[in-house]
PDB file of N, CA and C in Angstrom:
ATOM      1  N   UNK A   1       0.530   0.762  -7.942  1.00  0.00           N
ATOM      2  CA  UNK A   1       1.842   1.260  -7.608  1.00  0.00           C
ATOM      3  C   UNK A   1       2.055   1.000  -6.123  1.00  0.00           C
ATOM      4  N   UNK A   2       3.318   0.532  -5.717  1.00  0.00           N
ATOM      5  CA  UNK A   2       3.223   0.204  -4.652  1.00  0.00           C
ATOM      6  C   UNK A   2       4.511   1.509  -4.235  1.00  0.00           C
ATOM      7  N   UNK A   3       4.180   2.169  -3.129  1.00  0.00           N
ATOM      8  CA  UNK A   3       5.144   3.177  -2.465  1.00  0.00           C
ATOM      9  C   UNK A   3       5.915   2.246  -1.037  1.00  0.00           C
ATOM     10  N   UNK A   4       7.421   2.448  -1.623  1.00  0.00           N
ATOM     11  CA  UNK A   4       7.952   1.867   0.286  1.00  0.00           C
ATOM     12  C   UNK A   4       8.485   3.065   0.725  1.00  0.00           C
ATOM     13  N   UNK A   5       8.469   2.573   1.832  1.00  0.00           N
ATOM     14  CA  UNK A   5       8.867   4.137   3.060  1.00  0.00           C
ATOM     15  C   UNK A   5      10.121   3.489   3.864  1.00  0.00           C
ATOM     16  N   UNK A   6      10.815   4.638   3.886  1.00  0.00           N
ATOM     17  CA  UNK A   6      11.731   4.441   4.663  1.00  0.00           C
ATOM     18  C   UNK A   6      11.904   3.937   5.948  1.00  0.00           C
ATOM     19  N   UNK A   7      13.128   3.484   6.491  1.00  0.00           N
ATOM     20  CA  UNK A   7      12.542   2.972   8.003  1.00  0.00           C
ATOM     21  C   UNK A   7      11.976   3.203   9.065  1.00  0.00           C
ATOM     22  N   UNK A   8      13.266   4.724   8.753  1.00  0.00           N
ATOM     23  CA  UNK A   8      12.893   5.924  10.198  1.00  0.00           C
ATOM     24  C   UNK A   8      11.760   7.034   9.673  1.00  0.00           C
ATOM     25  N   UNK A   9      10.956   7.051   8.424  1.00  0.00           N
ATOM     26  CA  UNK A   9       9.976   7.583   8.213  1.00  0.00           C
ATOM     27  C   UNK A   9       9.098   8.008  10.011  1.00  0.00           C
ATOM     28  N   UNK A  10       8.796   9.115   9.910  1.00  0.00           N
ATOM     29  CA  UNK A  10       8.157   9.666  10.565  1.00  0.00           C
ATOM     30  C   UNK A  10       6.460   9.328  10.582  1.00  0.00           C
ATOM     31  N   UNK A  11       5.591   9.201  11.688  1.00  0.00           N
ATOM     32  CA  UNK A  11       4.240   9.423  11.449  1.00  0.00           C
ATOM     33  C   UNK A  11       3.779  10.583  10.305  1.00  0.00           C
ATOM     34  N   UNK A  12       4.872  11.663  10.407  1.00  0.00           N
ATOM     35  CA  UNK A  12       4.390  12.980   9.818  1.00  0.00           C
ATOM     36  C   UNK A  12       4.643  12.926   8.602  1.00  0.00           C
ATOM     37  N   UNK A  13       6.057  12.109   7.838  1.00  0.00           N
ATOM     38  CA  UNK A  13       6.402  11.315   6.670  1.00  0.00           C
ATOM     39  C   UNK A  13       4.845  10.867   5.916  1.00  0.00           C
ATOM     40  N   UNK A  14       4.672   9.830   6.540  1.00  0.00           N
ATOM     41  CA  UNK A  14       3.578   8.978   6.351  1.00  0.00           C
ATOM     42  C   UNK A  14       2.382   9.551   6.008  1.00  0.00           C
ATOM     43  N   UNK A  15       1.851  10.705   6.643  1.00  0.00           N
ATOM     44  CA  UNK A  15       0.832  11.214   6.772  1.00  0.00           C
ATOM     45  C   UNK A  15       0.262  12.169   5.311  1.00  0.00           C
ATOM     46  N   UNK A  16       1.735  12.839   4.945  1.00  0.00           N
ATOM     47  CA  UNK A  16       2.100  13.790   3.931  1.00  0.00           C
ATOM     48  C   UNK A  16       1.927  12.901   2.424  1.00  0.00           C
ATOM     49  N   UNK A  17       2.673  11.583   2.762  1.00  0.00           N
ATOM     50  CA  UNK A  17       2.602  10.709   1.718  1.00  0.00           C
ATOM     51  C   UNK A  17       1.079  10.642   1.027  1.00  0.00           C
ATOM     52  N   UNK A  18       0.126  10.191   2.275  1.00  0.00           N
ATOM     53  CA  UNK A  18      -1.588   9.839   1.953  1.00  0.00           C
ATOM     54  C   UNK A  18      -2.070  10.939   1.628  1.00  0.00           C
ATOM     55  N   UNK A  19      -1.719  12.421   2.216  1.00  0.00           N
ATOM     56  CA  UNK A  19      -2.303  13.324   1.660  1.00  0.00           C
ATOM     57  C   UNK A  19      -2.521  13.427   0.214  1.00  0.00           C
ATOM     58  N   UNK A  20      -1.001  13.236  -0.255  1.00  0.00           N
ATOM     59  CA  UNK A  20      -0.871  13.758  -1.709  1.00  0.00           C
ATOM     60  C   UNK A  20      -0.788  12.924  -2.992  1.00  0.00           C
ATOM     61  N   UNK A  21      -1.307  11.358  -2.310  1.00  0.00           N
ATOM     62  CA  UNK A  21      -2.343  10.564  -2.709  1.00  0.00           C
ATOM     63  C   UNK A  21      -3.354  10.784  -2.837  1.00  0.00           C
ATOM     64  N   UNK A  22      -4.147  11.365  -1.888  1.00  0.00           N
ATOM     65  CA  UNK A  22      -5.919  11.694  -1.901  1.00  0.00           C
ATOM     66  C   UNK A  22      -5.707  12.647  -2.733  1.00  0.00           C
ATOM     67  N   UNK A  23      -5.098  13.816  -2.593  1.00  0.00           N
ATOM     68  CA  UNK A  23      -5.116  15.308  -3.529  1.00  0.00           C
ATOM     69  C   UNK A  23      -5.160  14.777  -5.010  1.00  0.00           C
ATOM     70  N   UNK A  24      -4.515  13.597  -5.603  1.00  0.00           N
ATOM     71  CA  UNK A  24      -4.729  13.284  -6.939  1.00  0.00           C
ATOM     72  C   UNK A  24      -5.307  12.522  -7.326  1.00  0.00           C
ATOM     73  N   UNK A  25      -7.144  12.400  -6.222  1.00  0.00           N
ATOM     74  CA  UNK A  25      -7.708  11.287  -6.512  1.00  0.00           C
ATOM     75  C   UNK A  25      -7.661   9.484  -6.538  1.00  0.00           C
ATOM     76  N   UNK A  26      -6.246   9.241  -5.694  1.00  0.00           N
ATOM     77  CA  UNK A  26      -6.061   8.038  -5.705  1.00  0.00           C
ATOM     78  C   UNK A  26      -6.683   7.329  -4.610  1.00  0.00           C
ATOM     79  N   UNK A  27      -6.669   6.020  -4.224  1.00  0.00           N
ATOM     80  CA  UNK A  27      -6.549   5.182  -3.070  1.00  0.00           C
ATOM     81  C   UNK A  27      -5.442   4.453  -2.366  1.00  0.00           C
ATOM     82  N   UNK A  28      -5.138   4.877  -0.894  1.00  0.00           N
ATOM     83  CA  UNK A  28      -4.069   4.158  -0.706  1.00  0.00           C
ATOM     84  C   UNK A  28      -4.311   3.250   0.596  1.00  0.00           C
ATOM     85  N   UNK A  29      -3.904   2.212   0.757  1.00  0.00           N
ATOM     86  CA  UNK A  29      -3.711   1.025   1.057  1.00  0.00           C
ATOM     87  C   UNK A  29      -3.125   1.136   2.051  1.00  0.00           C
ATOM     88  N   UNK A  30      -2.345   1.651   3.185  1.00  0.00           N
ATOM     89  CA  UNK A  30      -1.232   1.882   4.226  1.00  0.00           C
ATOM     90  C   UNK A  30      -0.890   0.388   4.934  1.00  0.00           C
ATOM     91  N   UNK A  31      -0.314  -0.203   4.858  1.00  0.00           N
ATOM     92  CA  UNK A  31       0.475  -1.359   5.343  1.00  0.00           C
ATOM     93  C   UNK A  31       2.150  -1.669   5.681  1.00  0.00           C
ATOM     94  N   UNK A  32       1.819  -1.183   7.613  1.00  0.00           N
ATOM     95  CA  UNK A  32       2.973  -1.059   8.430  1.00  0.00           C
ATOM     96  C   UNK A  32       2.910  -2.439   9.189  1.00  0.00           C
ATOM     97  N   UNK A  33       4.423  -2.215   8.964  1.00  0.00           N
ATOM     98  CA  UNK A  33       5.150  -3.991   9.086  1.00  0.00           C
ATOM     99  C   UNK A  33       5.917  -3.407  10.931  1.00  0.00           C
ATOM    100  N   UNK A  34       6.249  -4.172  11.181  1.00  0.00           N
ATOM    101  CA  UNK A  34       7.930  -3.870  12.430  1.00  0.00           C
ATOM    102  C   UNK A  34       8.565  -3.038  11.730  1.00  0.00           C
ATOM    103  N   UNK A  35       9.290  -3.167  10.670  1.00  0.00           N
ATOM    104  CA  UNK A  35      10.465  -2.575   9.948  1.00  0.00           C
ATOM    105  C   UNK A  35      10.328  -1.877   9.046  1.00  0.00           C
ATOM    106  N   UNK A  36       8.967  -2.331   8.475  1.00  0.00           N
ATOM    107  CA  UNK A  36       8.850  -1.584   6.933  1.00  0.00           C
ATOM    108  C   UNK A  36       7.132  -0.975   6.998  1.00  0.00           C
ATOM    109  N   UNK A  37       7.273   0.295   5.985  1.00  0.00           N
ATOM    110  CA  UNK A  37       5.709   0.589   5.810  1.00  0.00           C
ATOM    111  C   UNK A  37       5.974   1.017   4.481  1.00  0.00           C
ATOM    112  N   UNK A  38       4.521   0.364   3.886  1.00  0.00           N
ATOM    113  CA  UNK A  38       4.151   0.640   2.359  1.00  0.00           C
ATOM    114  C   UNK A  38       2.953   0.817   2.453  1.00  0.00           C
ATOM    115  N   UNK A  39       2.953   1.683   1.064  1.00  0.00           N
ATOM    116  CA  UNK A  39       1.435   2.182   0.450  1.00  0.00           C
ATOM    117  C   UNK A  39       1.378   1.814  -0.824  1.00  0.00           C
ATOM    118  N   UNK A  40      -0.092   0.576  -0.611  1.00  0.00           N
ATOM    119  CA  UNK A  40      -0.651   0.696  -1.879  1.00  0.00           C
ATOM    120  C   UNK A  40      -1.225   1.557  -2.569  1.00  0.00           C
ATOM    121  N   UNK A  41      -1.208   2.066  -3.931  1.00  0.00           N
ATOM    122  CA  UNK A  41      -1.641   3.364  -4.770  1.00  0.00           C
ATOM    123  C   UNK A  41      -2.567   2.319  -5.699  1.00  0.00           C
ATOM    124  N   UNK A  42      -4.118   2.342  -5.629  1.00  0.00           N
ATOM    125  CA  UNK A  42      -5.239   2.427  -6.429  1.00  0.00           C
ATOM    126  C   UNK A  42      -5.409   3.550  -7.141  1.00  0.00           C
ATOM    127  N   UNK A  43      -5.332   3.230  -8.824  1.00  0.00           N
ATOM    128  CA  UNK A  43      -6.022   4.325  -9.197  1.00  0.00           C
ATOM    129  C   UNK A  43      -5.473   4.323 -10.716  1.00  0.00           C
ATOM    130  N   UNK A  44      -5.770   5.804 -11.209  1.00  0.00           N
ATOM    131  CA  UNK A  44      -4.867   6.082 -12.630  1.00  0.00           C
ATOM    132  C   UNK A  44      -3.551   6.304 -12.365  1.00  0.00           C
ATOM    133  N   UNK A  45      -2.708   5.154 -12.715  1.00  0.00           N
ATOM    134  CA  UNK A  45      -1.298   5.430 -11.979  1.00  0.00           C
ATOM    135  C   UNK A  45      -0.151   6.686 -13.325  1.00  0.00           C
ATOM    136  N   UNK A  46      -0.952   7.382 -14.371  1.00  0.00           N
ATOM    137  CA  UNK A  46      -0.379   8.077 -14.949  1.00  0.00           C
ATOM    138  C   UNK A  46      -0.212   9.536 -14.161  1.00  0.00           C
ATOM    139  N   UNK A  47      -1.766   9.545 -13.290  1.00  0.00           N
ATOM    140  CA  UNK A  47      -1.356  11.033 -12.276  1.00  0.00           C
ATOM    141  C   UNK A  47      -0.202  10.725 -12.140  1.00  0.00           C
ATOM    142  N   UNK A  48       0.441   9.370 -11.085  1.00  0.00           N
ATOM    143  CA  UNK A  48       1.333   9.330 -10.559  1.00  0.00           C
ATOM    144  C   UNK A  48       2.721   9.720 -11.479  1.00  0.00           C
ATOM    145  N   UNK A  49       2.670   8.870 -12.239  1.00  0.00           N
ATOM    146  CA  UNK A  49       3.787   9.307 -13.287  1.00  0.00           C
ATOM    147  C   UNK A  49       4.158  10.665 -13.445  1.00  0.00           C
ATOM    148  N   UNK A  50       3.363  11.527 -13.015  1.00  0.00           N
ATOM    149  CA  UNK A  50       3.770  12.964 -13.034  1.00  0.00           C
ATOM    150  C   UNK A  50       4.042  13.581 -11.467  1.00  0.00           C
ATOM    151  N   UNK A  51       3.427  12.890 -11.201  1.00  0.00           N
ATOM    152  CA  UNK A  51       4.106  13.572  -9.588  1.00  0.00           C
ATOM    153  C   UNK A  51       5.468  12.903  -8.566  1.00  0.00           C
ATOM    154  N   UNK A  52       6.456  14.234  -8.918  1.00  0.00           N
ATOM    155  CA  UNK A  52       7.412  12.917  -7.837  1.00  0.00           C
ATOM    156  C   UNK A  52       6.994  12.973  -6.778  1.00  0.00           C
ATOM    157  N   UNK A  53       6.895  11.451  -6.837  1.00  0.00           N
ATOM    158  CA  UNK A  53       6.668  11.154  -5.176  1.00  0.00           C
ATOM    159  C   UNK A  53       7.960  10.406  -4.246  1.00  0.00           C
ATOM    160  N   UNK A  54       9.207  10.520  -5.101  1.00  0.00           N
ATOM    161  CA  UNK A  54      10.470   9.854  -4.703  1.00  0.00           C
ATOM    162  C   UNK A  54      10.766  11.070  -4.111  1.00  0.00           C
ATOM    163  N   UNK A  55      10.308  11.902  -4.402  1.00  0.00           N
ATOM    164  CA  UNK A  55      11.316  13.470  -3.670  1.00  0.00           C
ATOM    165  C   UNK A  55      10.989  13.838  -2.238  1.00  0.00           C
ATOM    166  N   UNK A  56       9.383  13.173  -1.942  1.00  0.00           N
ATOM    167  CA  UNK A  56       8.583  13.804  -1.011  1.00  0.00           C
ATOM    168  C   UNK A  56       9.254  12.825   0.385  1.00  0.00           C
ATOM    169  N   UNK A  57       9.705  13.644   1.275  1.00  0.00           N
ATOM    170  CA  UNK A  57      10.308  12.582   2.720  1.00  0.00           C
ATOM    171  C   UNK A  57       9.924  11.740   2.973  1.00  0.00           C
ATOM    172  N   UNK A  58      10.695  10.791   3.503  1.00  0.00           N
ATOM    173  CA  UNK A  58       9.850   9.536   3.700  1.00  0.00           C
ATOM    174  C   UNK A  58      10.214   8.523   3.036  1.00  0.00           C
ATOM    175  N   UNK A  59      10.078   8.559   2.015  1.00  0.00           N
ATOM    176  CA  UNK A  59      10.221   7.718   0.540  1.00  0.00           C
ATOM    177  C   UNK A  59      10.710   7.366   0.076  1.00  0.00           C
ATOM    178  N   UNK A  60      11.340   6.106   0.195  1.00  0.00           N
ATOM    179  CA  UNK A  60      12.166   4.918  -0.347  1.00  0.00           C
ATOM    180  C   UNK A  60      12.264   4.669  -1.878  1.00  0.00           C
ATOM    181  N   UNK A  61      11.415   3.916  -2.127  1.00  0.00           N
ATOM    182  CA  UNK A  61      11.170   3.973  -3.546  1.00  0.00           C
ATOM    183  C   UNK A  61       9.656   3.826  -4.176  1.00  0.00           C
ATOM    184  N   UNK A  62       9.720   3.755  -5.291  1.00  0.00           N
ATOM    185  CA  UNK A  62       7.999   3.997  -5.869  1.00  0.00           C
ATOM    186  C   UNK A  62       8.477   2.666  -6.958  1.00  0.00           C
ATOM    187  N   UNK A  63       7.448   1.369  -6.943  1.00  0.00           N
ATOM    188  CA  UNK A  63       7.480   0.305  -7.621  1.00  0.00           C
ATOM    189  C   UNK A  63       6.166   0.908  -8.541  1.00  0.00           C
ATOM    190  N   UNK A  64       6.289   0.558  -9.940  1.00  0.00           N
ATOM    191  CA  UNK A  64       4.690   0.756 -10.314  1.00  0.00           C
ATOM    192  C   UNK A  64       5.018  -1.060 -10.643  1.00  0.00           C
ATOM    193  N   UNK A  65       3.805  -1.189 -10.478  1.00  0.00           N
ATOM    194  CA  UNK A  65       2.937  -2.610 -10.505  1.00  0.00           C
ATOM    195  C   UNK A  65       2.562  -3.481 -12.067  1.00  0.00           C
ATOM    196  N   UNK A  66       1.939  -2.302 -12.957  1.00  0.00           N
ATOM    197  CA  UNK A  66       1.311  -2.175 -14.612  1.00  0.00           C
ATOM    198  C   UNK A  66       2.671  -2.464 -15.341  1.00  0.00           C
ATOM    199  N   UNK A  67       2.785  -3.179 -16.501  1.00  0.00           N
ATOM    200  CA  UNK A  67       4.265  -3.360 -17.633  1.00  0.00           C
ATOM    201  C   UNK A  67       3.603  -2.464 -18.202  1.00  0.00           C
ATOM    202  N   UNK A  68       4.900  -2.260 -18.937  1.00  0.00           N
ATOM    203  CA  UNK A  68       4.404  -1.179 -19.833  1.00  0.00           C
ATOM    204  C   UNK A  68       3.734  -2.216 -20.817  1.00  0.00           C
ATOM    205  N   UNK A  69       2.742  -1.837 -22.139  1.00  0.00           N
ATOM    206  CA  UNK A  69       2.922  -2.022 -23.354  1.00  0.00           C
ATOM    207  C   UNK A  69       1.935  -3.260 -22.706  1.00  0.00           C
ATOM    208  N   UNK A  70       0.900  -3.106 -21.940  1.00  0.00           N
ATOM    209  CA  UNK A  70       0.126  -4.491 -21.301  1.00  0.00           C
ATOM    210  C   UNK A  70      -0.662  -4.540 -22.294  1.00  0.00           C
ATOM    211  N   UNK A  71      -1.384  -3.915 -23.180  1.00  0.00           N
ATOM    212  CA  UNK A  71      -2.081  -4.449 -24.159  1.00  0.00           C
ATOM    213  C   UNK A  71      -1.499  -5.336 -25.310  1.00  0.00           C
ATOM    214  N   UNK A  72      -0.206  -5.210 -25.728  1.00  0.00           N
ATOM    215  CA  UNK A  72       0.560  -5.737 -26.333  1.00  0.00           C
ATOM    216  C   UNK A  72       1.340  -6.963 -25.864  1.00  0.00           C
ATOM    217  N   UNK A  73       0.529  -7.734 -24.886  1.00  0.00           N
ATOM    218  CA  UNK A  73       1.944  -8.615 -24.237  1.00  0.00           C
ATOM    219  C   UNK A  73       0.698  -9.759 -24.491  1.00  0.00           C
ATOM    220  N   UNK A  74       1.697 -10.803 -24.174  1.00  0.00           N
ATOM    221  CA  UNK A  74       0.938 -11.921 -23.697  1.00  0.00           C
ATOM    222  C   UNK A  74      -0.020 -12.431 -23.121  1.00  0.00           C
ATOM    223  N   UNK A  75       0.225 -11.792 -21.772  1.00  0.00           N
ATOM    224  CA  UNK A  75      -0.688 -11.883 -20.531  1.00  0.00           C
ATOM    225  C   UNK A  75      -2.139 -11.687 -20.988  1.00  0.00           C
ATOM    226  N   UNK A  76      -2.408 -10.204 -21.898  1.00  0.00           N
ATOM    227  CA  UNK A  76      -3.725 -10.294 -22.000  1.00  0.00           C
ATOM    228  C   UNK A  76      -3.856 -10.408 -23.676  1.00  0.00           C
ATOM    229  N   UNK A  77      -3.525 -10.961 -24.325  1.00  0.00           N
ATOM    230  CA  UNK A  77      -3.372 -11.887 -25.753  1.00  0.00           C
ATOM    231  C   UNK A  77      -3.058 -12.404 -26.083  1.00  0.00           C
ATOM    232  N   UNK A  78      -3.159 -13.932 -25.378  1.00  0.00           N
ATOM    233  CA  UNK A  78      -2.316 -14.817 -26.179  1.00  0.00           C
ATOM    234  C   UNK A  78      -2.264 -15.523 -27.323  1.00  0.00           C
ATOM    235  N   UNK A  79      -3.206 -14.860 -28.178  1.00  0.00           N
ATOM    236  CA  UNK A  79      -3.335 -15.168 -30.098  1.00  0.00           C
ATOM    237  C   UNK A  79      -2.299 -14.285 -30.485  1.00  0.00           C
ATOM    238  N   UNK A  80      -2.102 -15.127 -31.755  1.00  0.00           N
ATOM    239  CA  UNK A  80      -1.039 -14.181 -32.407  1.00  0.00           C
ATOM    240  C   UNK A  80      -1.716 -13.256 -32.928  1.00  0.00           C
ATOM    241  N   UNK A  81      -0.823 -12.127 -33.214  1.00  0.00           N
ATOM    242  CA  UNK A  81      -1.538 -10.940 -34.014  1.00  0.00           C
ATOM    243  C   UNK A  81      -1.333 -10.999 -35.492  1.00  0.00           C
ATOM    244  N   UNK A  82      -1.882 -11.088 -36.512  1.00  0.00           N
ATOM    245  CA  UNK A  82      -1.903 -11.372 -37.754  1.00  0.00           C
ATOM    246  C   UNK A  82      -2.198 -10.183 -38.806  1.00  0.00           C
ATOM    247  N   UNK A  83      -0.998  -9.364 -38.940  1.00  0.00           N
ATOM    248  CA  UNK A  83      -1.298  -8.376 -40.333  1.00  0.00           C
ATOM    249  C   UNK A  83      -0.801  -8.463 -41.612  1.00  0.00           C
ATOM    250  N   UNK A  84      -2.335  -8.354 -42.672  1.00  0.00           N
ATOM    251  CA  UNK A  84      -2.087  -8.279 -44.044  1.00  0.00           C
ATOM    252  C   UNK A  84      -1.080  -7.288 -44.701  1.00  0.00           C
ATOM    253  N   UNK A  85      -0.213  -7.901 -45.464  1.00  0.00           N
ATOM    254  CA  UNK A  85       0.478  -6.930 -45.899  1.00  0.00           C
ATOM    255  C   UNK A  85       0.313  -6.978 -47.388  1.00  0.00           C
ATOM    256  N   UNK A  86       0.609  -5.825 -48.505  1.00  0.00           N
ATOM    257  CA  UNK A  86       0.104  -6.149 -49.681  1.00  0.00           C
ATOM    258  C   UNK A  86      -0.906  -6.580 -50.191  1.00  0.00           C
ATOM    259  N   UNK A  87      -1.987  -6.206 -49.949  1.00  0.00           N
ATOM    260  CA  UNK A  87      -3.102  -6.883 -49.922  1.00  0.00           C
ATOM    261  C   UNK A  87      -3.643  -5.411 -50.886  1.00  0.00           C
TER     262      UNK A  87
END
């Protein structure tokens, strides 16, 4: 999951963000640009799914990274799936 931060995000923004990353066991990545700062989120990104983290200051938007339905796609099967029917 990748987190972007706002422009005028605060150090103290920022800081609050990683906290409540670590508090749910994740890893984050912090990568500040001139203009922009993002956090990469390592981890079980379903914690995330439960915690807003769009609400918490700072916080631009929350990209998750994972498609849904990845066992089911292409990417990681590209055989067809073949079920008997009537059998």
């Amino acid at each position: 999951m990748i987190i972007v931060l706002k422009p005028n995000s605060t150090p103290a923004d920022i800081d609050h963000v990683l906290e409540r990353i670590k508090q749910l066991g994740l890893k984050a990545h912090l990568s500040q640009g001139e203009h922009r700062t993002i956090i990469g989120v390592i981890g079980d990104e379903n914690k995330l799914l439960a915690e807003p983290l769009q609400a918490i200051a700072g916080v631009e938007q929350v990209l998750p990274i994972m498609k849904p339905f990845k066992l089911a796609s292409r990417e990681f099967n590209k055989k067809d799936t073949v079920v008997p029917v009537g059998r």
